[in-house]
Protein backbone atom coordinates (compact mmCIF):
# COMPACT_ATOMS: atom_id res chain seq x y z
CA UNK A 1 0.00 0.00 0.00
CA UNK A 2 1.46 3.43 -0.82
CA UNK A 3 1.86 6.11 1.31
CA UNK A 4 1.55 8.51 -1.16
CA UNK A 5 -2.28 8.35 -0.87
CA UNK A 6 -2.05 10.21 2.56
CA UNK A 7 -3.34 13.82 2.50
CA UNK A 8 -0.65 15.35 4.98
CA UNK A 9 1.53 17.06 2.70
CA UNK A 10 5.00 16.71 2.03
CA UNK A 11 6.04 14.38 4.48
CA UNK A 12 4.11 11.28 3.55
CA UNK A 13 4.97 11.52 -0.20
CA UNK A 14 7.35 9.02 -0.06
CA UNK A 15 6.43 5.28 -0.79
CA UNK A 16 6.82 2.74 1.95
CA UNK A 17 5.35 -0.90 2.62
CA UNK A 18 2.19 -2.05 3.58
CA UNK A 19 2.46 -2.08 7.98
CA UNK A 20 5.33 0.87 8.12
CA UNK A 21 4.25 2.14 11.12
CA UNK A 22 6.25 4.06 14.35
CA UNK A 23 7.54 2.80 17.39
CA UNK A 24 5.62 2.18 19.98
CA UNK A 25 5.26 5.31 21.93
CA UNK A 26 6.96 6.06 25.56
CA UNK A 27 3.98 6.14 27.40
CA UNK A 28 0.56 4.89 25.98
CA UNK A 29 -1.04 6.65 28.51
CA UNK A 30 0.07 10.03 27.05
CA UNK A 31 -2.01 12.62 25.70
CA UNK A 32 0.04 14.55 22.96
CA UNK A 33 -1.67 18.21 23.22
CA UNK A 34 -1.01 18.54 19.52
CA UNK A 35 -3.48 16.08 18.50
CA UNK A 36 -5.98 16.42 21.31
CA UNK A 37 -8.15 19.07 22.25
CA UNK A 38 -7.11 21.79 24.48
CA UNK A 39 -8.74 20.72 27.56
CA UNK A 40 -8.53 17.47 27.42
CA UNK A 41 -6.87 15.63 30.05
CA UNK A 42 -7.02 12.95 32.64
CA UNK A 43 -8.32 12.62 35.71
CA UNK A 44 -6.57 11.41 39.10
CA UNK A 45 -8.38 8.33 37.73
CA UNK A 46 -6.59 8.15 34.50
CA UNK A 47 -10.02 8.76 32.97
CA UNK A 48 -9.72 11.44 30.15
CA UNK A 49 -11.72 14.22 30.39
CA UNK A 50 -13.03 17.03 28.16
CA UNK A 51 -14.19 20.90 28.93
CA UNK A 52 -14.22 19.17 33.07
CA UNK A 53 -16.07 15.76 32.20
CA UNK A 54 -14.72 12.48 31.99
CA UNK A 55 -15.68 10.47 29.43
CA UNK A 56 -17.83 7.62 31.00
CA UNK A 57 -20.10 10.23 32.47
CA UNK A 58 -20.27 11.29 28.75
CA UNK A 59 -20.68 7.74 27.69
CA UNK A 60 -23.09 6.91 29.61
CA UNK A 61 -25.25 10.33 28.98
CA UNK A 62 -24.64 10.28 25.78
CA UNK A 63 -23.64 7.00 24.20
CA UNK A 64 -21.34 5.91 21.90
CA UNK A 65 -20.25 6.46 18.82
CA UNK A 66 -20.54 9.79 20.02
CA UNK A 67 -18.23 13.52 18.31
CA UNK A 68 -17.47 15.01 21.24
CA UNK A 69 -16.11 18.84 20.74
CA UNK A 70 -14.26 21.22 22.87
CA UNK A 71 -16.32 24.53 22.89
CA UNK A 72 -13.80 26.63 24.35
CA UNK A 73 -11.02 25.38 21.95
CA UNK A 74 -13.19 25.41 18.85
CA UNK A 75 -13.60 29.85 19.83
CA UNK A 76 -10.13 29.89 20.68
CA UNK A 77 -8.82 28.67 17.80
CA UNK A 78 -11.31 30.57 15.27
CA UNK A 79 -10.12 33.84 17.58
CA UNK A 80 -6.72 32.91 16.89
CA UNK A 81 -7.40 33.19 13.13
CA UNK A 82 -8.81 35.98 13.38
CA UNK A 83 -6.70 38.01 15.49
CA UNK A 84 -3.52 36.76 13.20
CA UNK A 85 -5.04 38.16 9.95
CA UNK A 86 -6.19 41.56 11.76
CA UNK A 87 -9.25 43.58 10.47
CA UNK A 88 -7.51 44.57 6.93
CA UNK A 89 -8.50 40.89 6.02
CA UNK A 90 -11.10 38.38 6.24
CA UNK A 91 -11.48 35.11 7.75
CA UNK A 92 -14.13 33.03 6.52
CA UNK A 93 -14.44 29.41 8.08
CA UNK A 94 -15.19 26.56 5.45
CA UNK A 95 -18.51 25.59 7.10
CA UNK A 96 -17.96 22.04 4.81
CA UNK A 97 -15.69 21.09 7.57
CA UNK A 98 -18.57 20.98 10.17
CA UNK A 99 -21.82 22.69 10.46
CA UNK A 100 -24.27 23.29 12.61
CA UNK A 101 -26.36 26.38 13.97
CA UNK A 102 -24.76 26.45 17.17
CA UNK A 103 -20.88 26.91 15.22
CA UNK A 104 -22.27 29.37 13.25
CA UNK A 105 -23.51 31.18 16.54
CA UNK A 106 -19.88 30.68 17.83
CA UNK A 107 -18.32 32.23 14.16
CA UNK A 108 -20.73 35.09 14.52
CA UNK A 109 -20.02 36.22 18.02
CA UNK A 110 -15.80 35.22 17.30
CA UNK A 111 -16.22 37.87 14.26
CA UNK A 112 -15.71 35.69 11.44
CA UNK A 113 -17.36 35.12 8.16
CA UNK A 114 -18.54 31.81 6.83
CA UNK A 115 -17.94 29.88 3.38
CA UNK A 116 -20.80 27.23 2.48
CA UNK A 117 -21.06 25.44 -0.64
CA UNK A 118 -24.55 24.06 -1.27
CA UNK A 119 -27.98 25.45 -0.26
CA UNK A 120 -28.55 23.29 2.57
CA UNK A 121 -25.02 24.63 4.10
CA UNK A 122 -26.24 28.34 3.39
CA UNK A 123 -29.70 27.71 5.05
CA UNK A 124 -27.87 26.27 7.74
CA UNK A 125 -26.06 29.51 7.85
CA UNK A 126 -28.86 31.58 7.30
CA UNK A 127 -30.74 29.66 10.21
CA UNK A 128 -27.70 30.28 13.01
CA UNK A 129 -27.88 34.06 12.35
CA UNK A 130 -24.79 34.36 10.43
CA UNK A 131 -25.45 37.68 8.90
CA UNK A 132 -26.00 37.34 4.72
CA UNK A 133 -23.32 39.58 4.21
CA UNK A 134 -20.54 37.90 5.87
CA UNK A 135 -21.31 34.45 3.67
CA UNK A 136 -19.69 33.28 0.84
CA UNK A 137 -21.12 31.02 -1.80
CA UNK A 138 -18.50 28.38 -3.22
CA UNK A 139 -19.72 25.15 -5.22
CA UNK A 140 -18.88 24.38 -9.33
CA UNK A 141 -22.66 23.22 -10.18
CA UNK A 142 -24.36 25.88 -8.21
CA UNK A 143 -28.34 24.96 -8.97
CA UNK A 144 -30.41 28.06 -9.96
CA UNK A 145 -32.74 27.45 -7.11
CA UNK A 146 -29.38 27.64 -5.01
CA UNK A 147 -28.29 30.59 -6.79
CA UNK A 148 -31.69 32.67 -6.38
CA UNK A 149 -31.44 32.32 -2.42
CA UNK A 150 -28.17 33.70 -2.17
CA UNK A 151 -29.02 36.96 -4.27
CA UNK A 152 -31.99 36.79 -2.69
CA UNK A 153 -30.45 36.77 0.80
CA UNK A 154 -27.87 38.87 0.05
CA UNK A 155 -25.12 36.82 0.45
CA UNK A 156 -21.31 38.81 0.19
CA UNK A 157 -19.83 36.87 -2.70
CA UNK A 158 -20.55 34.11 -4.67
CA UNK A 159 -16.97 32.66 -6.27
CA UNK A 160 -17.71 31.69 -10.01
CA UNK A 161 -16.39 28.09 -10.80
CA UNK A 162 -17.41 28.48 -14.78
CA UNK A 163 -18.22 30.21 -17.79
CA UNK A 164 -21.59 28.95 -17.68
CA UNK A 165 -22.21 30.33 -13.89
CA UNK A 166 -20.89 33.55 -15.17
CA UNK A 167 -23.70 34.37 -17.28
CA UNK A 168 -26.09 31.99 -15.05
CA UNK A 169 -25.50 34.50 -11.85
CA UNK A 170 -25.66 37.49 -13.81
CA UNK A 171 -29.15 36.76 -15.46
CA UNK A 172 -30.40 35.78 -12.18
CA UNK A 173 -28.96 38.82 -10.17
CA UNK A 174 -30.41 40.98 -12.97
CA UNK A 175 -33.94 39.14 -12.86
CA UNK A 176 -34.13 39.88 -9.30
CA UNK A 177 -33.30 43.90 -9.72
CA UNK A 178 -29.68 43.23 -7.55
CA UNK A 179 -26.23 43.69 -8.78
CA UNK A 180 -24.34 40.15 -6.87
CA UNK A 181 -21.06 40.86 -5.79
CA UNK A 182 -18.44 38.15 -7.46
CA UNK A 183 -15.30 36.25 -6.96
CA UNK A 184 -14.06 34.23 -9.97
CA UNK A 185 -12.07 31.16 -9.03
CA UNK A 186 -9.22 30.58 -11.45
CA UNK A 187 -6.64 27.36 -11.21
CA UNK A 188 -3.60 28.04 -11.30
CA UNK A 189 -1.32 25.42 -11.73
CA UNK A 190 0.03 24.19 -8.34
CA UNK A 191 -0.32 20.55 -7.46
CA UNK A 192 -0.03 20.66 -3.65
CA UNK A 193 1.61 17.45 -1.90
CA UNK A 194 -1.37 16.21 -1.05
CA UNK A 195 -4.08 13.38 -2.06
CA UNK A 196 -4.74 13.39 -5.43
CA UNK A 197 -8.69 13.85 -5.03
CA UNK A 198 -8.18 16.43 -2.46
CA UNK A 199 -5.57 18.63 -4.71
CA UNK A 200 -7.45 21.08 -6.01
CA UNK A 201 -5.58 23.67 -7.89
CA UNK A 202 -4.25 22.08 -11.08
CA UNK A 203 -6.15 22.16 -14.65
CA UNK A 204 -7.19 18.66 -14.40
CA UNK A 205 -10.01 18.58 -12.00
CA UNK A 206 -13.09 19.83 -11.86
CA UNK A 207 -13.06 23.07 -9.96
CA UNK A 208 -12.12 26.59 -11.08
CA UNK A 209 -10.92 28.29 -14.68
CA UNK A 210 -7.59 27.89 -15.88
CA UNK A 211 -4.91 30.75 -16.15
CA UNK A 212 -3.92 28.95 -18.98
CA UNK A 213 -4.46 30.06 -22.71
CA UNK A 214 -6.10 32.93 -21.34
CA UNK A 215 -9.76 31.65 -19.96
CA UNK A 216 -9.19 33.39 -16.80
CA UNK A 217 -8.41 36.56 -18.53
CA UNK A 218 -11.43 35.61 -20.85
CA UNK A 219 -13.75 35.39 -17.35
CA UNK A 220 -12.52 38.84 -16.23
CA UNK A 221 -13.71 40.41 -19.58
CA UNK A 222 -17.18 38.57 -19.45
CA UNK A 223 -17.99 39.06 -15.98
CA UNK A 224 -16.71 43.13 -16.37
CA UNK A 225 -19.71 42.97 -19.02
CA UNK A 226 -22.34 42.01 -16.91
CA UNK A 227 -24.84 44.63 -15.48
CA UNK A 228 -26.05 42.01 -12.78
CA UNK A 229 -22.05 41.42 -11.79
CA UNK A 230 -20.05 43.51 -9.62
CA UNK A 231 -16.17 41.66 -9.71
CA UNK A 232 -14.22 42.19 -6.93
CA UNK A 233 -11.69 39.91 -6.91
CA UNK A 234 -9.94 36.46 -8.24
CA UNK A 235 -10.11 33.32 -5.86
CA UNK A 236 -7.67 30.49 -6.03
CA UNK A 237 -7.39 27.44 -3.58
CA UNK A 238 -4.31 24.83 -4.20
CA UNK A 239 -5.74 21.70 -2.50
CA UNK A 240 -6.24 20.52 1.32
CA UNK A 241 -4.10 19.34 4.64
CA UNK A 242 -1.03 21.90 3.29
CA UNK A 243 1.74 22.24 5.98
CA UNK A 244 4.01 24.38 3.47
CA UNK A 245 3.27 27.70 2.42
CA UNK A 246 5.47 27.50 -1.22
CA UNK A 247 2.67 26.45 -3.08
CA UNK A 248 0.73 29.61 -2.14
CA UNK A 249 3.86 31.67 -2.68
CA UNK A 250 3.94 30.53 -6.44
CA UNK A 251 -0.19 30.64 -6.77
CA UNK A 252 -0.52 34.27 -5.07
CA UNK A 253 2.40 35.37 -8.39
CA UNK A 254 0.22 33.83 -10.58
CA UNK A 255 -3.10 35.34 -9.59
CA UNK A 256 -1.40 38.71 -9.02
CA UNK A 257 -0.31 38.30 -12.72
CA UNK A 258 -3.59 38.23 -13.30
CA UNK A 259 -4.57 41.73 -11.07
CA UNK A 260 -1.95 43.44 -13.01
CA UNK A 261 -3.14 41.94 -16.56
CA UNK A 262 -6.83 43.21 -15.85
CA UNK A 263 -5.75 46.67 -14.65
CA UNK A 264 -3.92 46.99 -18.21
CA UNK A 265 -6.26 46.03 -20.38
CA UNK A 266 -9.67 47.57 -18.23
CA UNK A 267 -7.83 50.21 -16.25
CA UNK A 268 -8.88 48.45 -12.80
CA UNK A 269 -7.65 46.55 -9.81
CA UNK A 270 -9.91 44.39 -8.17
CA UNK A 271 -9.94 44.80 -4.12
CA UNK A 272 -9.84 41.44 -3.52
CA UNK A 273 -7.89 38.09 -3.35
CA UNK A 274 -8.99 34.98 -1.86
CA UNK A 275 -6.13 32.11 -1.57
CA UNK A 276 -8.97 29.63 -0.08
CA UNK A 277 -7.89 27.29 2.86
CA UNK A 278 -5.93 23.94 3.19
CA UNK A 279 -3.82 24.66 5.91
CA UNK A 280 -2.90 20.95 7.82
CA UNK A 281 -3.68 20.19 10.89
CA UNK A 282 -1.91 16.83 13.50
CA UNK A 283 -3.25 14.26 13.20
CA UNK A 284 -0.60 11.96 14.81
CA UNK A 285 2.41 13.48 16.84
CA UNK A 286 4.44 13.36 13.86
CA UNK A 287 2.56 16.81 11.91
CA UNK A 288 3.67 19.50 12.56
CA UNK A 289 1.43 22.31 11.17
CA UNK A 290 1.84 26.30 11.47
CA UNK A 291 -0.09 28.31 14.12
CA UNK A 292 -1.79 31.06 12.43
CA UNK A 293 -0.01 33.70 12.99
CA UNK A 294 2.56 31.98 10.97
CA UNK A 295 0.76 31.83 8.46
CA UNK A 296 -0.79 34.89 8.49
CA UNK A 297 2.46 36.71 8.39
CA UNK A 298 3.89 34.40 5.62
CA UNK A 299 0.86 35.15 2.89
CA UNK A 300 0.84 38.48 3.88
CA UNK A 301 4.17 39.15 2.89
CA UNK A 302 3.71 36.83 -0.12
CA UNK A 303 0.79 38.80 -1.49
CA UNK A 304 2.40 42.26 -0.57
CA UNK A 305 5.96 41.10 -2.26
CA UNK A 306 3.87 40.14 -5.40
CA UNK A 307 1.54 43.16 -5.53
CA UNK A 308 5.09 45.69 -5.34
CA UNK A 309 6.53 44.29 -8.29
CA UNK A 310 3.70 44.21 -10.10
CA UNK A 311 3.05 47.94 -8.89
CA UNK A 312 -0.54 47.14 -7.53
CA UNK A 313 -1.64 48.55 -4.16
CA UNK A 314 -2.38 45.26 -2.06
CA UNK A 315 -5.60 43.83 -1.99
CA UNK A 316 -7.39 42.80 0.64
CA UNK A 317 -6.68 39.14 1.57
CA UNK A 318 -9.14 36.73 2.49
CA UNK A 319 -8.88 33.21 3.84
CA UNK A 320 -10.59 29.99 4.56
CA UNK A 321 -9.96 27.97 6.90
CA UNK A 322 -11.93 25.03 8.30
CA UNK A 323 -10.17 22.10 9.11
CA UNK A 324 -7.56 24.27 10.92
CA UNK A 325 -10.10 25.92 13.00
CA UNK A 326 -12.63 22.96 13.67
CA UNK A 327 -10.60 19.75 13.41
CA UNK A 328 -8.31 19.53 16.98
CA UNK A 329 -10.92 20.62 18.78
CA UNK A 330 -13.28 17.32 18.36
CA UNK A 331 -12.67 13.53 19.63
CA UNK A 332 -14.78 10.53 18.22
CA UNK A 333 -15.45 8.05 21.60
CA UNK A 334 -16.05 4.31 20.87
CA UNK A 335 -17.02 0.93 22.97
CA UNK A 336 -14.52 -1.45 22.78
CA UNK A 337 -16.82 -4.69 21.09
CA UNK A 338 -14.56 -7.43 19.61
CA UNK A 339 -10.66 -8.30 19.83
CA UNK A 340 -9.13 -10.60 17.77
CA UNK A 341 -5.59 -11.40 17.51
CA UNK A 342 -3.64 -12.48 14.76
CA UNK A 343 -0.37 -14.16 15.56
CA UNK A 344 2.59 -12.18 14.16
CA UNK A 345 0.39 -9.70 12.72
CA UNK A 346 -1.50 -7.45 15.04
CA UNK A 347 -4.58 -7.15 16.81
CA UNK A 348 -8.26 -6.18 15.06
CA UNK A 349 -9.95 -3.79 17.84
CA UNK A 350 -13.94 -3.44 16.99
CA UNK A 351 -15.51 -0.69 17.75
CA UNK A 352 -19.97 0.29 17.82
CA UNK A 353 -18.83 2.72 15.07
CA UNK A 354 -16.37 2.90 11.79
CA UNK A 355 -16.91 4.24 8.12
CA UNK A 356 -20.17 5.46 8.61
CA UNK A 357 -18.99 8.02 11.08
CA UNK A 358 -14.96 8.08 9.80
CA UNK A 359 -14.59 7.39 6.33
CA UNK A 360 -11.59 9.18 5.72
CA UNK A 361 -9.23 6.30 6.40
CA UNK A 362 -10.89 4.32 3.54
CA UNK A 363 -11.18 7.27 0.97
CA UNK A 364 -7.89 9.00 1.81
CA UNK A 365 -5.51 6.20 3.41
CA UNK A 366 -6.24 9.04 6.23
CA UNK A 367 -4.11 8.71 10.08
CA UNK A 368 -5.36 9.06 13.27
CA UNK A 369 -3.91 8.51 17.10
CA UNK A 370 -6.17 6.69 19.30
CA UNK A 371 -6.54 6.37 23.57
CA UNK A 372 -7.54 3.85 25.79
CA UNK A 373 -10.18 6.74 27.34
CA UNK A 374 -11.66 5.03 30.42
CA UNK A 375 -8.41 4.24 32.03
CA UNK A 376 -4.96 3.85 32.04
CA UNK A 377 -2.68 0.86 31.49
CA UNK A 378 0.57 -0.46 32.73
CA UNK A 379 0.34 -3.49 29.98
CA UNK A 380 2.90 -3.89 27.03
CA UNK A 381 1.81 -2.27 23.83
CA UNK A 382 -0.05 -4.20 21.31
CA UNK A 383 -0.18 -3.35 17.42
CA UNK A 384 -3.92 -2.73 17.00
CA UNK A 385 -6.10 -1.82 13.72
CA UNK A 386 -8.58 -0.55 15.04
CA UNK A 387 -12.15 -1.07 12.95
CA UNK A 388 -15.71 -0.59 12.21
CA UNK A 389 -18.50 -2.79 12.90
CA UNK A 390 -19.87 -2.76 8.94
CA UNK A 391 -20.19 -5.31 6.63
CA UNK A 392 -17.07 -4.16 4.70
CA UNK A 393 -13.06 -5.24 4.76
CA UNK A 394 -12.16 -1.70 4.54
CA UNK A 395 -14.30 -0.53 7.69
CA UNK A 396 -10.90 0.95 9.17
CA UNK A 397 -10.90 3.94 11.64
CA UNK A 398 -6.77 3.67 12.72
CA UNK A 399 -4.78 1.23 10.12
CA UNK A 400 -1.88 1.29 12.43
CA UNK A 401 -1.86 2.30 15.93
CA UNK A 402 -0.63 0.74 19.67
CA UNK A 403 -2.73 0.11 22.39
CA UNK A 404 -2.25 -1.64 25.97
CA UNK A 405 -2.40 -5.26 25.98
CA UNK A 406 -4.85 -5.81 28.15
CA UNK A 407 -7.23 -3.81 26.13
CA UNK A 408 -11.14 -5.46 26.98
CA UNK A 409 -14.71 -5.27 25.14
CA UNK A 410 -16.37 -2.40 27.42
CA UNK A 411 -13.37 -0.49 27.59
CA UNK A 412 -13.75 3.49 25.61
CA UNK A 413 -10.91 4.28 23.23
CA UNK A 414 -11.20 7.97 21.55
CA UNK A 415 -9.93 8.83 18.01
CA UNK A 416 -9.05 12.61 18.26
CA UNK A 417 -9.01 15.38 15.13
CA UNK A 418 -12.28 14.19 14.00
CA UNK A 419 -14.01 17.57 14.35
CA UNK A 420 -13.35 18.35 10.37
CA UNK A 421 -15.53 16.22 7.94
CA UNK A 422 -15.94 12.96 9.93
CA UNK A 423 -19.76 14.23 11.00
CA UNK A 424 -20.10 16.02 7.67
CA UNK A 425 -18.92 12.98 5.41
CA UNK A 426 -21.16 10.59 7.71
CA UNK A 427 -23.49 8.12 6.52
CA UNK A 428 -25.90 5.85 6.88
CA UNK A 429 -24.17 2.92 5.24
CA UNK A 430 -25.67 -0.65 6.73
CA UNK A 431 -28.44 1.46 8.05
CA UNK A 432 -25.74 3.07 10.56
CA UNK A 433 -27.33 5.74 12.70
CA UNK A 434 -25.14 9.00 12.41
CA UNK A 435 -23.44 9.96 16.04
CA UNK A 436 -24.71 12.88 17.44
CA UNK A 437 -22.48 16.49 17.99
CA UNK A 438 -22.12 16.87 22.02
CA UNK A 439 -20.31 20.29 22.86
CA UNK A 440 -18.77 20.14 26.31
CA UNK A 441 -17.63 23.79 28.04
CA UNK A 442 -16.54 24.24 31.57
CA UNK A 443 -18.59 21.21 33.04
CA UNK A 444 -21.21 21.51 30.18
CA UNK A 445 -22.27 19.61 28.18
CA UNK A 446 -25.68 19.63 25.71
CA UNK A 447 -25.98 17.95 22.16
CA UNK A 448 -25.91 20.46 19.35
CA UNK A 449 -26.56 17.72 16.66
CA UNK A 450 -28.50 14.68 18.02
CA UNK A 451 -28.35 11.38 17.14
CA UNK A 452 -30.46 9.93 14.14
CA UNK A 453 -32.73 7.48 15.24
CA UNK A 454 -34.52 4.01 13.41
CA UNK A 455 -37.40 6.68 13.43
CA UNK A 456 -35.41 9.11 11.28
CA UNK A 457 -34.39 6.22 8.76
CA UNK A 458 -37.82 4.85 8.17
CA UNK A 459 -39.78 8.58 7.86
CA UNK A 460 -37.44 8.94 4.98
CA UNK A 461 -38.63 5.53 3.39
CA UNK A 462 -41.93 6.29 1.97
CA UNK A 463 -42.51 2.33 1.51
C-alpha cells in the first residue's frame, strides 16, 4: 500500500510498505496536546476528560459512537485566526468542515465570516444568524434554485467556478433587480503534496478556470460585461491538509499576474484576493502544522511582495480555513466490542462505530492517534487496527496504531481530530445511525446535533 495516498503534505509523499508504522510510543497513557483538544486531560483516575467531564459520564449520557467537541477550543482557535489576519482581512471558516447552527452562533459572536457550498449549508447559515453579508457562496454546479437564495439573501460573494455560472449568476442577479457581488475562481497550476482527489488547484479537476491560454483573462472580460455582476476579486485554492506555504507563494504570483493583466487592459484593480484554505492540521504526533499567525504573516508578505513588483496597491486578503479551525478541537469516543488477535500480525480492535462516522481512512488512506479513554494501562503495547462494525473489509478507523495489551470489550478508546468532515462525510451505510455532535464547556455539556434514530431512517422511506 502506498503512502503517497495520505493527504498530509510533504512528508508522507514518499512510498513505503504495507504495515510501516512508528515505534511504539513512551507512554501509551500520554495525551500529545497537539493532537488532542485543548482541555482534554485525565483525571486522578486516568479517565480522560473534556471541557471538566470524563468520558464515561459522557458515555453513559450520551452514548457511543458519540463527536465530542471542545467549545472553548473550537472559539479559541477561530479567535486565533482571526486576530492573526487583523481587520484589513477576512477570515471566513469553510462551514464544509462541520456545520451546525450552534458553530455558526460561535463564528458570529468570534467575528468571522462563513464559506458554504450548497444550499442546505447556506440555510444552515442563514438559520444560526450568520449575517448574509458575511457568507460566501463556493460550489462548481451551483443549482439556480441555489443561486436565487443567495441573491436573494444577500449573500457577500458568490466565487464563479465556470463560464456557464458567469452568465447563469448574472441573469439571475439581474432578474431579481440586484447587482451580486463576485469572486471568480481561477486554477492556477500548483499541485499541492497532497491526495490526489483532495488537490485542487491544477487544470485537471473539476473546480475553477484555468490561467492557462487565457480563460481566466477571458472570465474577467465577461464578468466586467455584466450589469447584474459587480467583480471584486480572483479566488484560487491549491488543494487541502497543506503544511508548506510554497505552493501559495507561487499561486498568489500567478493570480497577481492576473490583477496586473486586468488593470492593463480595463484600467482596474480588483480589491480582492482569496487564496482559499488547506492549511494541515496533526493528526498523529508526527505533523507539525503552522499556528496562524505563521501563516498569516507568511501570505501576507507573499501577497504584498507580489503586488510591489507588479506595482498594484495590495488587496485585501481573504482566507478559509476550516479544518484548521474545527478539526483539533473534536474527539470521536467508541465501545470497545470485539478483539481478535492475529499471531505475528497485530490485533483487530472493533468498535460500535467505523466508516459510517470516519470514512476518511478508507477514501484517503487518512491517520489518526487513538486512547484507551476510560483508564490507564501499565500493559505492554499491542499493534492494534482498530475497525468498524460494517459489513465491509475496509471498515478501518486507525490502520496502524498501539494500544495496551490488556485492552477489553467495554473499555472506551477515543480517536481525536475528528471535528473536520468525519460528521459532515457521515453516513448511513448498513443502516448506521449518524453519532450525534455533544459540545462540552466548563462542566457543560448539551448535544448540538443529536443522534439519528430508526425513526429518522424509516420517515425517509416512503414504503
Amino acid at each position: 500500500m502506498s503512502r503517497s495516498a495520505h493527504p498530509a503534505g510533504p512528508r508522507h509523499a514518499d512510498v513505503l510498505p504495507e504495515g510501516h508504522y512508528s515505534a511504539p510510543p513512551a507512554d501509551l497513557n500520554a495525551l500529545d496536546p497537539k493532537v488532542w483538544a485543548q482541555t482534554v486531560t485525565r483525571d486522578g483516575h486516568g479517565v480522560v476528560t473534556v471541557g471538566g467531564i470524563d468520558v464515561k459520564t459522557l458515555a453513559e449520557q450520551f452514548g457511543t459512537p458519540a463527536y465530542f467537541l471542545d467549545e472553548a477550543d473550537f472559539r479559541a482557535r477561530a479567535r486565533a485566526w482571526r486576530t492573526a489576519f487583523g481587520p484589513d482581512a477576512d477570515v471566513f471558516y469553510a462551514g464544509k468542515a462541520f456545520l451546525s447552527r450552534a458553530v455558526v452562533r460561535w463564528l458570529h459572536e468570534e467575528g468571522l465570516n462563513l464559506d458554504v457550498c450548497s444550499g442546505g449549508e447556506l440555510a444552515t447559515a442563514l438559520a444560526g444568524g450568520m449575517p448574509a453579508e458575511r457568507i460566501a457562496f463556493h460550489g462548481n454546479n451551483k443549482s439556480a434554485e441555489e443561486i436565487t437564495k443567495a441573491v436573494e439573501s444577500g449573500v457577500g460573494r458568490i466565487v464563479l467556478d465556470s463560464f456557464q455560472e458567469i452568465v447563469r449568476v448574472a441573469h439571475i442577479a439581474s432578474s431579481l433587480g440586484k447587482r451580486q457581488r463576485v469572486q471568480i475562481r481561477v486554477t492556477v497550476g500548483v499541485e499541492a503534496h497532497t491526495h490526489e482527489f483532495i488537490a485542487t488547484a491544477h487544470e485537471d479537476q473539476k473546480f475553477g478556470i484555468p490561467l492557462a491560454d487565457g480563460q481566466a483573462a477571458e472570465a474577467v472580460r465577461r464578468a466586467l460585461q455584466l450589469d447584474g455582476l459587480e467583480l471584486v476579486g480572483i479566488h484560487s485554492h491549491i488543494g487541502s491538509q497543506i503544511f508548506d506555504t510554497s505552493g501559495f507563494e507561487v499561486a498568489a504570483h500567478r493570480v497577481v499576474g492576473l490583477l496586473r493583466d486586468v488593470r492593463d487592459e480595463h484600467g482596474i484593480e480588483l480589491p480582492e484576493i482569496d487564496l482559499g484554505g488547506g492549511l494541515g492540521i496533526a493528526y498523529t504526533s508526527d505533523d507539525d502544522p503552522r499556528e496562524p499567525h505563521e501563516i498569516a504573516k507568511a501570505l501576507t508578505e507573499i501577497v504584498s511582495r507580489e503586488c510591489d513588483a507588479a506595482r498594484l496597491r495590495t488587496p485585501r486578503i481573504s482566507v478559509e480555513p476550516g479544518r484548521a479551525i474545527v478539526g483539533p478541537t473534536a474527539f470521536t469516543l467508541y465501545e470497545v466490542g470485539t478483539i481478535k488477535p492475529l499471531e505475528g500480525l497485530r490485533t483487530y480492535v472493533s468498535v460500535d462505530g467505523g466508516m459510517s462516522d470516519n470514512i476518511r481512512t478508507a477514501l484517503y488512506d487518512a491517520e489518526y492517534s487513538v486512547a484507551l479513554a476510560s483508564r490507564t494501562s501499565d500493559a505492554e503495547p499491542m499493534l492494534a487496527r482498530v475497525v468498524g462494525k460494517h459489513c465491509e473489509s475496509g471498515d478501518i478507523v486507525v490502520k496502524d496504531a498501539f494500544l495496551p495489551a490488556d485492552l477489553a470489550p467495554g473499555d472506551l478508546i477515543a480517536v481525536p481530530a475528528t471535528g473536520a468532515y468525519c460528521r459532515s462525510m457521515a453516513s448511513n451505510y448498513n443502516h448506521a445511525l449518524r453519532p450525534p455532535v455533544v459540545a462540552v464547556n466548563d462542566g457543560q455539556a448539551r448535544v448540538i446535533v443529536r443522534r439519528e434514530t430508526e425513526e429518522d431512517l424509516l420517515r425517509l422511506d416512503v414504503g
